[in-house]
PDB file of N, CA and C in Angstrom:
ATOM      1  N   UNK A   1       8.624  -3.291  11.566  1.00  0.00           N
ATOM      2  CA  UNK A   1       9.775  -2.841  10.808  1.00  0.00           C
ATOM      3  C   UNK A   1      10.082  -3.873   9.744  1.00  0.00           C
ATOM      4  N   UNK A   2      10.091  -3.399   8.585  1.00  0.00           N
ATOM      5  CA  UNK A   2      10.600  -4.212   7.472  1.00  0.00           C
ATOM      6  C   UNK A   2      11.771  -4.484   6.805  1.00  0.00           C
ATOM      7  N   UNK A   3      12.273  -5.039   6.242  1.00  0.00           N
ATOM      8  CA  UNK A   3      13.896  -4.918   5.782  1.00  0.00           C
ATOM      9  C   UNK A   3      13.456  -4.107   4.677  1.00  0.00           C
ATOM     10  N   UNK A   4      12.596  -3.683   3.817  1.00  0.00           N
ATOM     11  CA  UNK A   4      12.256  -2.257   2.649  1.00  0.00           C
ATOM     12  C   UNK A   4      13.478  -1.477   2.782  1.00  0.00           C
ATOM     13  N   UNK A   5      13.754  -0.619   3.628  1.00  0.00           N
ATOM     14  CA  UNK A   5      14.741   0.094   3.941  1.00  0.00           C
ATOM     15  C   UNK A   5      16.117  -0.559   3.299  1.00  0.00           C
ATOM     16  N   UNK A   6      16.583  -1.497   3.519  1.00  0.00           N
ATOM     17  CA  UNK A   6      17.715  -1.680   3.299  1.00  0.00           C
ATOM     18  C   UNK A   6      17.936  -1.774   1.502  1.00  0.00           C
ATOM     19  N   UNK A   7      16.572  -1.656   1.127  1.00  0.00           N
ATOM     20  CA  UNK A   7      16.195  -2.260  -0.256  1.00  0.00           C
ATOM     21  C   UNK A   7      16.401  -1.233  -1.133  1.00  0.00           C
ATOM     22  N   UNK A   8      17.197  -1.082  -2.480  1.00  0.00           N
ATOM     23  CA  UNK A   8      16.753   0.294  -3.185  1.00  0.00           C
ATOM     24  C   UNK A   8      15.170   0.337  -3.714  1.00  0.00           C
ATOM     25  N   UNK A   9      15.145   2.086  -3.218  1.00  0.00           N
ATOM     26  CA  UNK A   9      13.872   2.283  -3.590  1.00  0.00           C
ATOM     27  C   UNK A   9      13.226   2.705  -4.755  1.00  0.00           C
ATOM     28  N   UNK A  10      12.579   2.037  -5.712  1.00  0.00           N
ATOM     29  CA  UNK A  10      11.773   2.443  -6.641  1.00  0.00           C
ATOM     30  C   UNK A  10      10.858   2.855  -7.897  1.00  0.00           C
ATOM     31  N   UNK A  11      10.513   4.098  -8.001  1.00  0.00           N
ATOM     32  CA  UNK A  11       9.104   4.334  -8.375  1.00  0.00           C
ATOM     33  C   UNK A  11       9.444   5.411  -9.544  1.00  0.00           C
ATOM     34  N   UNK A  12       8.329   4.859 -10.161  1.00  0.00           N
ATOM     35  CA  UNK A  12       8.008   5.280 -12.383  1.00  0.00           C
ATOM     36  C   UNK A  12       6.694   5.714 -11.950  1.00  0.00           C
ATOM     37  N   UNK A  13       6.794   6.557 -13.323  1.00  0.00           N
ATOM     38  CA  UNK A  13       5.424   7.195 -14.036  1.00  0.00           C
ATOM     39  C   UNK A  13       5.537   7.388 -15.339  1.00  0.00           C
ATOM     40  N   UNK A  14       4.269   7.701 -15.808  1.00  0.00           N
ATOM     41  CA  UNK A  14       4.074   8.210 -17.192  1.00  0.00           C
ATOM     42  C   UNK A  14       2.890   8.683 -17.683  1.00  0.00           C
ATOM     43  N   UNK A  15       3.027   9.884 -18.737  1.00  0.00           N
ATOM     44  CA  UNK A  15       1.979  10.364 -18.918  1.00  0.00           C
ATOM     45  C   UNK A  15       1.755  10.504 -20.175  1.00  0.00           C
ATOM     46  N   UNK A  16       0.498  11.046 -20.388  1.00  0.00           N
ATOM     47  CA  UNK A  16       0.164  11.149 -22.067  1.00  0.00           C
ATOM     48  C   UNK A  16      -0.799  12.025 -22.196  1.00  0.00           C
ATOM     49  N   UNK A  17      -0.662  12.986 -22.984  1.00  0.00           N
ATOM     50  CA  UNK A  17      -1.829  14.094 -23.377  1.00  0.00           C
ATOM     51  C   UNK A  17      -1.826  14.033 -24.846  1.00  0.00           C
ATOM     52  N   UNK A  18      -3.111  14.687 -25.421  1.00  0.00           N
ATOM     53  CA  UNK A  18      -3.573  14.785 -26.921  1.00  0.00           C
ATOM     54  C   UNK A  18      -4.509  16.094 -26.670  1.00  0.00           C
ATOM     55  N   UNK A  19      -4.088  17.147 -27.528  1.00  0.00           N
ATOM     56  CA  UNK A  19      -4.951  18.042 -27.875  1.00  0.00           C
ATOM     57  C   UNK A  19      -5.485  18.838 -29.202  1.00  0.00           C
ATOM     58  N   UNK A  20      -6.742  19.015 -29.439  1.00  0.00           N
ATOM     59  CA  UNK A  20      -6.928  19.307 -30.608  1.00  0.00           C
ATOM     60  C   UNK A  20      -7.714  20.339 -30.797  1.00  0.00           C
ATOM     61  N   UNK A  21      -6.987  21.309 -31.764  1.00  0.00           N
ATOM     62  CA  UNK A  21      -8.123  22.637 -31.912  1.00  0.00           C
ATOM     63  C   UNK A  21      -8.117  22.874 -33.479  1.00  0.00           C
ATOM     64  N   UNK A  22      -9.484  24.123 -33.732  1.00  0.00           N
ATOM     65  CA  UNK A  22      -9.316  24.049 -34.789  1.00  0.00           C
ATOM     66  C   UNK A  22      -9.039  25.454 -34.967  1.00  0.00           C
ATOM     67  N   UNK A  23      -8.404  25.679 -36.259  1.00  0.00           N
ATOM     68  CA  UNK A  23      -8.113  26.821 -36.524  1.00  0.00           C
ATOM     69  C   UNK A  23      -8.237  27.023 -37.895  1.00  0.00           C
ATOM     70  N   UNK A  24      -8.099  28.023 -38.232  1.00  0.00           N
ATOM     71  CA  UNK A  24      -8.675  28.495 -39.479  1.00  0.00           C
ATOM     72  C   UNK A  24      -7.655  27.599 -41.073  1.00  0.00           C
ATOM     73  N   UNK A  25      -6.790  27.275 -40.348  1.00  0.00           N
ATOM     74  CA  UNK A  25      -5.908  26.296 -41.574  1.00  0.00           C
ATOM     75  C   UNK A  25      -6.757  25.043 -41.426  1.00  0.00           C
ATOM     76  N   UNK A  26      -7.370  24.596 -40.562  1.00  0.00           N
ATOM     77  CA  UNK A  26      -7.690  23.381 -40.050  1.00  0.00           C
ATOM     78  C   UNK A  26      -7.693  22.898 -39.145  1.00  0.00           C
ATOM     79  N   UNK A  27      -7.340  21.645 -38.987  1.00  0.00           N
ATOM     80  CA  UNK A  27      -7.466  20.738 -37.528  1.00  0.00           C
ATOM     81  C   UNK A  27      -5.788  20.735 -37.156  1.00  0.00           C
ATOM     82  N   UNK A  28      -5.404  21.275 -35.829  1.00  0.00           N
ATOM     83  CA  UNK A  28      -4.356  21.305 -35.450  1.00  0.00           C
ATOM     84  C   UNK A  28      -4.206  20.301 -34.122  1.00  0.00           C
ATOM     85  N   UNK A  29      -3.670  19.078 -34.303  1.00  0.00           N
ATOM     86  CA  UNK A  29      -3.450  18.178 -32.921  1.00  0.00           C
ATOM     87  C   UNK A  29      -2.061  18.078 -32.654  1.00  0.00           C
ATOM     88  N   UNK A  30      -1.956  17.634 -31.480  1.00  0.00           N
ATOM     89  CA  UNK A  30      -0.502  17.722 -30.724  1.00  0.00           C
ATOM     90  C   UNK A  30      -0.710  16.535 -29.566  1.00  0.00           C
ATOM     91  N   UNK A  31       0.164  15.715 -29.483  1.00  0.00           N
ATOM     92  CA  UNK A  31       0.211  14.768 -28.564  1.00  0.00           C
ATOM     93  C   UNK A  31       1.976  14.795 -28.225  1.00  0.00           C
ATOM     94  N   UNK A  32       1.749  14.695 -26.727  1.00  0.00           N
ATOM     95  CA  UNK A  32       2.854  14.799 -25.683  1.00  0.00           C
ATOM     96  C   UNK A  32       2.800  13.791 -24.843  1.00  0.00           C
ATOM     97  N   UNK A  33       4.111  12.985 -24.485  1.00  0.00           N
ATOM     98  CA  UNK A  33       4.562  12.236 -23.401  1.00  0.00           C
ATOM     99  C   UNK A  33       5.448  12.335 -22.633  1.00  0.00           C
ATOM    100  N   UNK A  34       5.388  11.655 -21.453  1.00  0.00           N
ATOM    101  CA  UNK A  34       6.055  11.954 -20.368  1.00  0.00           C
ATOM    102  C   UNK A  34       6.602  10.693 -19.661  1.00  0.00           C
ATOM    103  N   UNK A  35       7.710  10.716 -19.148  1.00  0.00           N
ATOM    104  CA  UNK A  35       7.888   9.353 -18.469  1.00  0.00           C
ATOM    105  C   UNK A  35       9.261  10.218 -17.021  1.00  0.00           C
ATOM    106  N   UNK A  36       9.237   8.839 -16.132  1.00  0.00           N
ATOM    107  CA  UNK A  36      10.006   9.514 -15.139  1.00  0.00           C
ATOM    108  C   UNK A  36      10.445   8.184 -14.115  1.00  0.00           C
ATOM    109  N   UNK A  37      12.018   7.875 -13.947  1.00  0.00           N
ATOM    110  CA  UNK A  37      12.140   7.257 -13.561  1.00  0.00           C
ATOM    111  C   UNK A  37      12.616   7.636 -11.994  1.00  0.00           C
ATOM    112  N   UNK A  38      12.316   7.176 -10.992  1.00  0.00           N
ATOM    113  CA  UNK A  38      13.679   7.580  -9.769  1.00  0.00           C
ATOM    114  C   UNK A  38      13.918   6.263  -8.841  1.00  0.00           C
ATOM    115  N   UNK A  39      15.212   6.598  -8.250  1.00  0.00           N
ATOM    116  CA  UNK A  39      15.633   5.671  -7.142  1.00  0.00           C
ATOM    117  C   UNK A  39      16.314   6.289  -6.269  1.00  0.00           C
ATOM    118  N   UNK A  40      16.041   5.797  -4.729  1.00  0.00           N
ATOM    119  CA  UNK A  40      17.237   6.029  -3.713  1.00  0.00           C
ATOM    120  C   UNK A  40      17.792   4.409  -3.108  1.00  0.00           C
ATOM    121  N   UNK A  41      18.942   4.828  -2.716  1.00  0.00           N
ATOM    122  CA  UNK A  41      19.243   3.927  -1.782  1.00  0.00           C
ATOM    123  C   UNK A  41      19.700   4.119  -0.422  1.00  0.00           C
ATOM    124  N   UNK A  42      19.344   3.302   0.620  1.00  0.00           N
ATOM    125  CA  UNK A  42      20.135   3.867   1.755  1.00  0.00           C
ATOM    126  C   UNK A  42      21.565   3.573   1.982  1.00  0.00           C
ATOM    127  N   UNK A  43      22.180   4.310   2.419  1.00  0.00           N
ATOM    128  CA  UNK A  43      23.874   4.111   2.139  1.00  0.00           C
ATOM    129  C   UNK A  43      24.405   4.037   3.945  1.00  0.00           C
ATOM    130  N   UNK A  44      23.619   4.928   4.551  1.00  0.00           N
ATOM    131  CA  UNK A  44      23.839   5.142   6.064  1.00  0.00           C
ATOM    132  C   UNK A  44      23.185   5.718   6.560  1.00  0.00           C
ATOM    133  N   UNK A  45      22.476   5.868   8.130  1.00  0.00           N
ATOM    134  CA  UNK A  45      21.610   6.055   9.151  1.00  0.00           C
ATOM    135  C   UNK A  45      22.158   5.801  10.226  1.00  0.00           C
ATOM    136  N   UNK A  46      23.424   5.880  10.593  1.00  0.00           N
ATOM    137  CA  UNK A  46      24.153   5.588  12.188  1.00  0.00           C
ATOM    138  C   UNK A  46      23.507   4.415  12.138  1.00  0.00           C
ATOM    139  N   UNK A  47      23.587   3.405  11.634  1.00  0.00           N
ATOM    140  CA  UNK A  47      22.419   1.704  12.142  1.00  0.00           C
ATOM    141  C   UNK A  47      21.454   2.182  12.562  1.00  0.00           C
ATOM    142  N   UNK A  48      20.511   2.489  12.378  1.00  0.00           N
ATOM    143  CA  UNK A  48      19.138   2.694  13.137  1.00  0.00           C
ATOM    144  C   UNK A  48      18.507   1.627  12.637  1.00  0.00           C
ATOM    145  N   UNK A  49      18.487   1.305  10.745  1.00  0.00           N
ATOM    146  CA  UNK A  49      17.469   0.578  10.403  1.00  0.00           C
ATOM    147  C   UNK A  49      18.193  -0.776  11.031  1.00  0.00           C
ATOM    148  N   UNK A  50      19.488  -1.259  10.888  1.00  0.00           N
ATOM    149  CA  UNK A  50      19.734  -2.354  11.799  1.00  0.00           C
ATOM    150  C   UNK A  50      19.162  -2.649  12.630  1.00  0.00           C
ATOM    151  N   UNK A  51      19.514  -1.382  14.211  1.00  0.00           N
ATOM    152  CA  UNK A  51      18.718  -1.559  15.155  1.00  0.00           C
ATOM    153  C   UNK A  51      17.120  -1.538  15.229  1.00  0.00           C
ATOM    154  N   UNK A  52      16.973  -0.989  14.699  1.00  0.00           N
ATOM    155  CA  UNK A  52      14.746  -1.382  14.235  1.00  0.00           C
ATOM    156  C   UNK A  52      14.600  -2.830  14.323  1.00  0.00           C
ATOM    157  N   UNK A  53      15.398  -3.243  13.184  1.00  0.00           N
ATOM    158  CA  UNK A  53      15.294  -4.651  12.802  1.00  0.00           C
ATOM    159  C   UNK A  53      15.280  -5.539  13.454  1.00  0.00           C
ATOM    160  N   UNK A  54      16.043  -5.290  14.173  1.00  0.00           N
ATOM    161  CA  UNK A  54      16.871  -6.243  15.695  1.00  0.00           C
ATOM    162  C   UNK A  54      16.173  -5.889  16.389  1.00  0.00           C
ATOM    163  N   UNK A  55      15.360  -4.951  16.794  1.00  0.00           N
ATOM    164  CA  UNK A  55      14.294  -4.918  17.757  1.00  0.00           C
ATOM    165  C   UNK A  55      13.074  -5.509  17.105  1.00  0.00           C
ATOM    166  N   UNK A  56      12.684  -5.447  16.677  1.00  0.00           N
ATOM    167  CA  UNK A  56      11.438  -5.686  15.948  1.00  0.00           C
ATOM    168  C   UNK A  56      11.176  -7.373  15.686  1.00  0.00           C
ATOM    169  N   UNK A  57      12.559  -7.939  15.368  1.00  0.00           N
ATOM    170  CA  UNK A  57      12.824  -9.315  15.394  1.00  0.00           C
ATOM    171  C   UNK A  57      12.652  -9.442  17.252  1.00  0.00           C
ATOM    172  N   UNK A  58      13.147  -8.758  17.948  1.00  0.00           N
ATOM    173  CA  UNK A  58      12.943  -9.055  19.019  1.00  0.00           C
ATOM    174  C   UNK A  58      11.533  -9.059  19.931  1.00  0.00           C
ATOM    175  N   UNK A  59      11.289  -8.225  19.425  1.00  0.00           N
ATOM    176  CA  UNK A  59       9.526  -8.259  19.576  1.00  0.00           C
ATOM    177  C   UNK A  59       8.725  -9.039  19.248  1.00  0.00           C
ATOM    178  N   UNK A  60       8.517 -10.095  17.853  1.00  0.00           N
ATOM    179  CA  UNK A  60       8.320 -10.929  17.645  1.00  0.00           C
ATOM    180  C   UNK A  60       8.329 -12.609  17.988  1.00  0.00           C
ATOM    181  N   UNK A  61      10.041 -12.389  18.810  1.00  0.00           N
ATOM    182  CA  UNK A  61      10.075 -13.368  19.695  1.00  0.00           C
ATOM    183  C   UNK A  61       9.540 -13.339  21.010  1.00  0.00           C
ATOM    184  N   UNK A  62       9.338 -12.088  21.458  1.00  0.00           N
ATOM    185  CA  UNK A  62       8.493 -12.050  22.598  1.00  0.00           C
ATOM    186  C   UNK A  62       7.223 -12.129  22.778  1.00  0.00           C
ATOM    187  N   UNK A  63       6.618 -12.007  21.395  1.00  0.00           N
ATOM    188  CA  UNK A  63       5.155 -12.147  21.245  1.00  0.00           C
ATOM    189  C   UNK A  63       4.675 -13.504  21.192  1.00  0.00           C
ATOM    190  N   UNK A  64       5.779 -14.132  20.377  1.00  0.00           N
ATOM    191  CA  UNK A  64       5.828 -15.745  20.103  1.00  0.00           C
ATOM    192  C   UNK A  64       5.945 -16.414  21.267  1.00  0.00           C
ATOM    193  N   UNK A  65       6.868 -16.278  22.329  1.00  0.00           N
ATOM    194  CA  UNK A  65       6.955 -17.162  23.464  1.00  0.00           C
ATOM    195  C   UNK A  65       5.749 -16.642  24.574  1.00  0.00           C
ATOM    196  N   UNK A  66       5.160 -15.333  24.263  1.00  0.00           N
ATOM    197  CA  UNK A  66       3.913 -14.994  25.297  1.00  0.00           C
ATOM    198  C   UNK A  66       2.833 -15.849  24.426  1.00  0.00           C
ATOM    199  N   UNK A  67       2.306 -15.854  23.364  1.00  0.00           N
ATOM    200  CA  UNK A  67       1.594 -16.677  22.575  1.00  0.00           C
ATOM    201  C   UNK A  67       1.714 -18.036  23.608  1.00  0.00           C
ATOM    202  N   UNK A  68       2.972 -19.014  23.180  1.00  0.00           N
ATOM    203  CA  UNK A  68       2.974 -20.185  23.846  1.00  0.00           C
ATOM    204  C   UNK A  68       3.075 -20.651  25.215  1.00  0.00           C
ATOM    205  N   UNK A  69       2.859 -19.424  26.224  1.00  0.00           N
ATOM    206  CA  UNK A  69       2.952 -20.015  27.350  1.00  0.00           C
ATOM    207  C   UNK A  69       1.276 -19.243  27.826  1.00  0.00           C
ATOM    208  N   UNK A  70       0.826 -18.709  26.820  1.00  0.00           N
ATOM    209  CA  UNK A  70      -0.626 -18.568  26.860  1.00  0.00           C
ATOM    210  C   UNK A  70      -1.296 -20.126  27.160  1.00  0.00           C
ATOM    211  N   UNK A  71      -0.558 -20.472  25.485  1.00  0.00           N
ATOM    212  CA  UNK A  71      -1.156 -21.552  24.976  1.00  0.00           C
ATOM    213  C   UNK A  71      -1.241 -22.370  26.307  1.00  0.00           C
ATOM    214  N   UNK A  72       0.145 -23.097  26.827  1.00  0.00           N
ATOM    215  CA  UNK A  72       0.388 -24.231  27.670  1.00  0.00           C
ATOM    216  C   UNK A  72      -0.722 -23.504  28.989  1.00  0.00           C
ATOM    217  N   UNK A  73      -0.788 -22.992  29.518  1.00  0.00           N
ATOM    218  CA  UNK A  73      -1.634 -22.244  30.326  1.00  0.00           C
ATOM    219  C   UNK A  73      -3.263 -22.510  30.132  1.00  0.00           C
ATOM    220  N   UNK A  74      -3.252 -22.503  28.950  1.00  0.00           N
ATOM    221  CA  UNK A  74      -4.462 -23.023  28.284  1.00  0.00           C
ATOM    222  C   UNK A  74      -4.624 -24.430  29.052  1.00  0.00           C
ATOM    223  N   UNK A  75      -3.712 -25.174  28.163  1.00  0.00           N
ATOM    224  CA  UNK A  75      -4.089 -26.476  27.883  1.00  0.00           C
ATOM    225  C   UNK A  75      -3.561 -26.876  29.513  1.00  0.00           C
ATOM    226  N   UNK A  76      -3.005 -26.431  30.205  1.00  0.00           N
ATOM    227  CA  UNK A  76      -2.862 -26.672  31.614  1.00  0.00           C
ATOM    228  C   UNK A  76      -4.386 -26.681  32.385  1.00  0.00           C
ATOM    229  N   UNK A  77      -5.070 -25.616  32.253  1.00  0.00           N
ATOM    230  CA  UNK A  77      -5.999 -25.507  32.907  1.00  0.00           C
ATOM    231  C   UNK A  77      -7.364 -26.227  32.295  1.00  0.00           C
ATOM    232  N   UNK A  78      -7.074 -26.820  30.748  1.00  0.00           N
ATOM    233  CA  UNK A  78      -8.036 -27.832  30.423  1.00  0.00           C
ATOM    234  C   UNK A  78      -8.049 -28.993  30.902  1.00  0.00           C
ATOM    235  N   UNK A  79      -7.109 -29.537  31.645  1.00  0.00           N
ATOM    236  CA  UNK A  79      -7.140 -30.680  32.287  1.00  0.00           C
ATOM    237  C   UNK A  79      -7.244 -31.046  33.487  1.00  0.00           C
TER     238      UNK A  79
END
């Protein structure tokens, strides 16, 4: 779980076309662009992304202290 969520979100584009035909006056071209901005933000979710967070931080500490008593376990049984 990432703090992203709490973050406003976002995302652009843009486009570009050129077209050309000919026709009996001549050469007829046309070029078109496009652009597009958006954003959300999160405003509310009953805390969920809180609670994610807070779990997820919590998970991390549990991975971390199983890591180090791996470790000492290790180095216990190297000696």
């Amino acid at each position: 779980m990432t703090r992203s969520r709490l973050f406003p979100q976002i995302s652009a584009s843009a486009s570009t076309s050129r077209s050309n035909s000919n026709t009996l006056d001549g050469n007829d071209a046309s070029e078109s662009y496009g652009y597009g901005l958006s954003g959300q933000q999160l405003i509310w979710d009953g805390l969920r992304t809180l609670f994610d967070w807070e779990q997820s931080d919590y998970k991390t500490q549990s991975a971390f202290a199983d890591y180090q008593l791996a470790e000492n376990d290790a180095r216990s049984t190297a000696r």
